[in-house]
C-alpha atoms as a PDB file:
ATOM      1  CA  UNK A   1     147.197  -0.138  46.147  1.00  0.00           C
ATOM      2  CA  UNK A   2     150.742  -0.147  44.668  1.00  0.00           C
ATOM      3  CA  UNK A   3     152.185   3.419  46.562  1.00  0.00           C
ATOM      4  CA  UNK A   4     151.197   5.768  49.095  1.00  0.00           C
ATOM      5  CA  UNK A   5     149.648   8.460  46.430  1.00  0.00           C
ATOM      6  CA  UNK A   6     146.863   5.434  45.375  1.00  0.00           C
ATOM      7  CA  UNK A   7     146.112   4.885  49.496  1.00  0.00           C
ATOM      8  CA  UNK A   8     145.765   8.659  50.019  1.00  0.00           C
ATOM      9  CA  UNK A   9     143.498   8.510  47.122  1.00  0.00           C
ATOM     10  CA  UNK A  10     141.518   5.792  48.226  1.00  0.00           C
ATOM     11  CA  UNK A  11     141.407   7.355  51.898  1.00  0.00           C
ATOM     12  CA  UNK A  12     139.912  10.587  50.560  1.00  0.00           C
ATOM     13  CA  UNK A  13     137.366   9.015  48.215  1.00  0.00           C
ATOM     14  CA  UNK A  14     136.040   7.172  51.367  1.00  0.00           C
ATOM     15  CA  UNK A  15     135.776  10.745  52.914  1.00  0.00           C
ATOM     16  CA  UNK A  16     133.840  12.129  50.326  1.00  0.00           C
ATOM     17  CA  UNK A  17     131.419   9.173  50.575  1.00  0.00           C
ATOM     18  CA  UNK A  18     131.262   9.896  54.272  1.00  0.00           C
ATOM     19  CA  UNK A  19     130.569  13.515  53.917  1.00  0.00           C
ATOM     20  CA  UNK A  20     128.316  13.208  50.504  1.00  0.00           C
ATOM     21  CA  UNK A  21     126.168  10.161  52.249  1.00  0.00           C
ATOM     22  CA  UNK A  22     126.507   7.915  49.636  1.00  0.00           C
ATOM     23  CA  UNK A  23     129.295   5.582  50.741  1.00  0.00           C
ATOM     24  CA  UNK A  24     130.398   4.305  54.129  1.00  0.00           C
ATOM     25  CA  UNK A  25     133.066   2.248  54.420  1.00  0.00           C
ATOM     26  CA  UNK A  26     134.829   0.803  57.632  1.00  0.00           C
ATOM     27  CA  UNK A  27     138.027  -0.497  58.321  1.00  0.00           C
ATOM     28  CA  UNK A  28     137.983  -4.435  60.095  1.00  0.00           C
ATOM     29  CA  UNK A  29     140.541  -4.636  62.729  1.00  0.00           C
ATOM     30  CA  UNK A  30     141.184  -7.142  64.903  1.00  0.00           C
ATOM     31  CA  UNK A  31     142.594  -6.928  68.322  1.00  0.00           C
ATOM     32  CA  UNK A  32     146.117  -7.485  68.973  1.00  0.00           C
ATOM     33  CA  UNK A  33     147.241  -8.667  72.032  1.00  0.00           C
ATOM     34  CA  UNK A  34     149.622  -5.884  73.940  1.00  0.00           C
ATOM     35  CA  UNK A  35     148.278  -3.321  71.445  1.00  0.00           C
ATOM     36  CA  UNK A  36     145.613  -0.474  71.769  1.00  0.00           C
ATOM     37  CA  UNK A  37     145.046  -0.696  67.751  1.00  0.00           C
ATOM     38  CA  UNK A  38     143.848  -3.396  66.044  1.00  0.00           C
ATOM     39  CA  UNK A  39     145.041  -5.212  62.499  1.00  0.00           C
ATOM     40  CA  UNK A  40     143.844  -4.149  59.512  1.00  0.00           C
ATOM     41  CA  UNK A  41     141.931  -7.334  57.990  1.00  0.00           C
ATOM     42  CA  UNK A  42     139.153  -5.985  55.716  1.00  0.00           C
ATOM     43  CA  UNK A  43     136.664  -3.270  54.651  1.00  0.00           C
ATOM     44  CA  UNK A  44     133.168  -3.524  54.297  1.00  0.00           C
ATOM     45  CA  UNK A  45     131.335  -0.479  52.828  1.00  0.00           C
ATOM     46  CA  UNK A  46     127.822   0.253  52.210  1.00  0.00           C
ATOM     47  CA  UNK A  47     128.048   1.952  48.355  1.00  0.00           C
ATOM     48  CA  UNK A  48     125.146   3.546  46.024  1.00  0.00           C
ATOM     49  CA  UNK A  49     122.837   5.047  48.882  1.00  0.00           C
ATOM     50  CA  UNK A  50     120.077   7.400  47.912  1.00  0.00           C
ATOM     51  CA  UNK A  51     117.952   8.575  50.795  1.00  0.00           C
ATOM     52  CA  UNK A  52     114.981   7.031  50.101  1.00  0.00           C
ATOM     53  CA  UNK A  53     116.313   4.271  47.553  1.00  0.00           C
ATOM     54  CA  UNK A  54     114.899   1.240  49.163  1.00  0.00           C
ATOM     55  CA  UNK A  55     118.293  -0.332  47.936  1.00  0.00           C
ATOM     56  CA  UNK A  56     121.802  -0.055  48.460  1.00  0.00           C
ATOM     57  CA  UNK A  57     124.780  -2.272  47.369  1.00  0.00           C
ATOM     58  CA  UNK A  58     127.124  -3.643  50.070  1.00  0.00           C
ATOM     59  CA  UNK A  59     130.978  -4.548  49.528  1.00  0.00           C
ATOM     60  CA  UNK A  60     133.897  -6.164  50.967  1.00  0.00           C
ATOM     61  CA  UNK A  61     137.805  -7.714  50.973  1.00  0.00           C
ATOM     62  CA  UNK A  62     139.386  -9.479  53.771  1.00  0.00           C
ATOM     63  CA  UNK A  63     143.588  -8.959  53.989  1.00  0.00           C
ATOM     64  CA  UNK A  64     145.048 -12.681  52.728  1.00  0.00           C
ATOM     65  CA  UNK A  65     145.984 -13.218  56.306  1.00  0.00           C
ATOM     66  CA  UNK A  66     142.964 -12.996  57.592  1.00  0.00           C
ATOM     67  CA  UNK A  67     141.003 -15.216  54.919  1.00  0.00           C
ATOM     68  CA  UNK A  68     139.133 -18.271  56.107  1.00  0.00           C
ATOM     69  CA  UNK A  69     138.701 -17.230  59.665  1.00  0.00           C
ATOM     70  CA  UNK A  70     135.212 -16.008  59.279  1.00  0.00           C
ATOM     71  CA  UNK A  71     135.787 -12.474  59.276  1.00  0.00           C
ATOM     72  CA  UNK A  72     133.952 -11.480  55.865  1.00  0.00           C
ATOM     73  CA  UNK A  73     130.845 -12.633  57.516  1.00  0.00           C
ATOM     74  CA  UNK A  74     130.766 -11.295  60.510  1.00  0.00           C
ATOM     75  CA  UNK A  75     131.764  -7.668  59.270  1.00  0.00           C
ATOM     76  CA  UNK A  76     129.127  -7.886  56.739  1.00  0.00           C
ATOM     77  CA  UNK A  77     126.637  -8.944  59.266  1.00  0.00           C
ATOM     78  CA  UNK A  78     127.491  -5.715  61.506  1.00  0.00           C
ATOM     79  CA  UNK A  79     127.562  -3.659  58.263  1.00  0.00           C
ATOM     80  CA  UNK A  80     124.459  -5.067  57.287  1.00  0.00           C
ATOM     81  CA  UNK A  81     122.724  -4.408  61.155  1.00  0.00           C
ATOM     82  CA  UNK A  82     123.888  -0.883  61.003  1.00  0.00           C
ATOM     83  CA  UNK A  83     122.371  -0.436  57.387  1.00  0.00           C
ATOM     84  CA  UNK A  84     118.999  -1.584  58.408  1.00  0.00           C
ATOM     85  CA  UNK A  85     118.862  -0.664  61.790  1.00  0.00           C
ATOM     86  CA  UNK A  86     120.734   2.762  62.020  1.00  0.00           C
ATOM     87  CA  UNK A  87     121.081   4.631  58.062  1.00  0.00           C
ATOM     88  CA  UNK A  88     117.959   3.538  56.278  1.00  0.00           C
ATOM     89  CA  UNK A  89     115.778   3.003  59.343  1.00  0.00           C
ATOM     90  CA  UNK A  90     112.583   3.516  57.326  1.00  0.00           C
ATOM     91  CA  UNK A  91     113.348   3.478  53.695  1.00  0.00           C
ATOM     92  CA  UNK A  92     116.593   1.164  52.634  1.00  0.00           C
ATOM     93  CA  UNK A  93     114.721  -2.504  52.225  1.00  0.00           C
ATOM     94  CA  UNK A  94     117.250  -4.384  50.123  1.00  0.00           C
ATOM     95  CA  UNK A  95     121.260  -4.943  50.355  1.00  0.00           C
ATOM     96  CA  UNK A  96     122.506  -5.984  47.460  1.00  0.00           C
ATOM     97  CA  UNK A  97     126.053  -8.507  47.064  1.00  0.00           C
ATOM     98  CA  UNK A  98     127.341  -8.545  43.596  1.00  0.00           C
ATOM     99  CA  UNK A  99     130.627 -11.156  42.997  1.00  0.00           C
ATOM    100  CA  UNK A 100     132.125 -12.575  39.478  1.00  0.00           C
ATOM    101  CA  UNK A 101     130.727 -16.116  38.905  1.00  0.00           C
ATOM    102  CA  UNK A 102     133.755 -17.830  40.139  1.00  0.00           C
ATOM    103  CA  UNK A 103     134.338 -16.135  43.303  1.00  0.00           C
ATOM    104  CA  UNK A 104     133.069 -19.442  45.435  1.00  0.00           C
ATOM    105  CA  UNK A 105     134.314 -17.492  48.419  1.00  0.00           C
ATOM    106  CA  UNK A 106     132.190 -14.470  48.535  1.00  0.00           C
ATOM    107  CA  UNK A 107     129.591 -17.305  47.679  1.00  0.00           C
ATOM    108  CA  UNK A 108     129.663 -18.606  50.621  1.00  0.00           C
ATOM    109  CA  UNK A 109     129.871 -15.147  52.339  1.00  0.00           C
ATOM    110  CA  UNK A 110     126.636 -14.434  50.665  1.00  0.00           C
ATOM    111  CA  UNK A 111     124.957 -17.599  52.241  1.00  0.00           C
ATOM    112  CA  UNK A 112     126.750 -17.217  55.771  1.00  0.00           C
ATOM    113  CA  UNK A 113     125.676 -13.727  55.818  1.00  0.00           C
ATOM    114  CA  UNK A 114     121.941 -14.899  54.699  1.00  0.00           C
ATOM    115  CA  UNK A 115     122.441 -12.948  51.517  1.00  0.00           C
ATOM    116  CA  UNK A 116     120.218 -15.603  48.966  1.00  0.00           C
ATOM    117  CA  UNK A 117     121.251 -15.896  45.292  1.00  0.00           C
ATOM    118  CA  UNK A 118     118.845 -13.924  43.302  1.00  0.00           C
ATOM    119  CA  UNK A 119     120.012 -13.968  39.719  1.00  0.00           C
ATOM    120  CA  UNK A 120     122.771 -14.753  37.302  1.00  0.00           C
ATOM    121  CA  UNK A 121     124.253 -10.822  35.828  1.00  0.00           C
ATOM    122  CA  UNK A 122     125.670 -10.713  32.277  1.00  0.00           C
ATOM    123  CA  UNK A 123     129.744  -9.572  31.884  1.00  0.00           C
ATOM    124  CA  UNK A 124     129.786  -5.415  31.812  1.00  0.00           C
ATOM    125  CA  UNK A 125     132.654  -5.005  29.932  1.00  0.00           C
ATOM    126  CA  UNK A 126     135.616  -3.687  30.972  1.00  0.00           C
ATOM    127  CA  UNK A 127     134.751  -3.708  34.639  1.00  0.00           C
ATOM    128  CA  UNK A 128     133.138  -7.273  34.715  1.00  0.00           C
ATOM    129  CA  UNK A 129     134.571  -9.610  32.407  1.00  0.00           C
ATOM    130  CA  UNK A 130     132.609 -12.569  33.726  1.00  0.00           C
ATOM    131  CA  UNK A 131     129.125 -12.879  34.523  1.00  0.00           C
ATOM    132  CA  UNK A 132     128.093 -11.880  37.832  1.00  0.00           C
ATOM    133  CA  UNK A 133     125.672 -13.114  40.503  1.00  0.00           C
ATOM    134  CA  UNK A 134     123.625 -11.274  42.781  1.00  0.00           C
ATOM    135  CA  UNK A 135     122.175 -11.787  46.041  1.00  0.00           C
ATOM    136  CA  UNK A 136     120.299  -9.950  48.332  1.00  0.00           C
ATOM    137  CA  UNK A 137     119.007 -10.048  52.027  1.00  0.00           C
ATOM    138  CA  UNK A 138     115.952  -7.903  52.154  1.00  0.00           C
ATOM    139  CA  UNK A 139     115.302  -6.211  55.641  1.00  0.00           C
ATOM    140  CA  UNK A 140     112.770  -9.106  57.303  1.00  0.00           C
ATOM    141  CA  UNK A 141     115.814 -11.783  56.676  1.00  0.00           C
END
């Protein structure tokens, strides 16, 4: 985000996920010593829920600071608990991971997170510029 207008922004579209029930997203903190609020090192979100959809996409950054330390996986294991377990107890079967090709990191999210490579996606120009994979971790994994 490059000024406080785009983070205001960002904060309300995560509100209107929240209150439409189509996107949840949570902040990663991590607790700081002599502090009663944690640091901001990621988001994970939970995007393109449907009530009965038995899929649903799931996202995620980590803060540079807070890269290699395991945290992707482990907030995308809680996300992907609470998904299951808690919002589409019944209906969502599927999570979905989408990454460009030569993100090796969020490859090895994927595989940490027992997210399995399921297919090679074309570019989707503008958004996408390079081909895509996708991996998924179906409820039973």
């Amino acid at each position: 985000m490059e000024n406080d207008a785009d983070a205001v922004r960002w904060v309300r579209a995560q509100q209107r996920g929240w209150a439409v029930g189509d996107r949840f997203g949570f902040a990663v903190l991590e607790a700081q010593p002599d502090s009663t609020h944690g640091q901001l090192v990621g988001n994970v979100v939970l995007k393109e829920v449907a009530s009965g959809e038995p899929s649903a996409e799931v996202g995620y950054w980590t803060a540079a600071h807070a890269r290699g330390r395991g945290v992707a996986p482990r907030a995308l294991e809680a996300l992907t608990g609470w998904a299951f377990d808690t919002l589409g107890a019944g209906w969502l079967k599927r999570l979905e991971l989408l990454h460009q090709v030569d993100n090796s990191a969020s490859c090895r999210v994927a595989q940490k997170s027992r997210y399995e490579f399921d297919s090679l996606l074309p570019a989707a120009l503008p958004s996408f510029p390079l081909d895509g994979h996708l991996h998924i971790r179906c409820r039973d994994a």
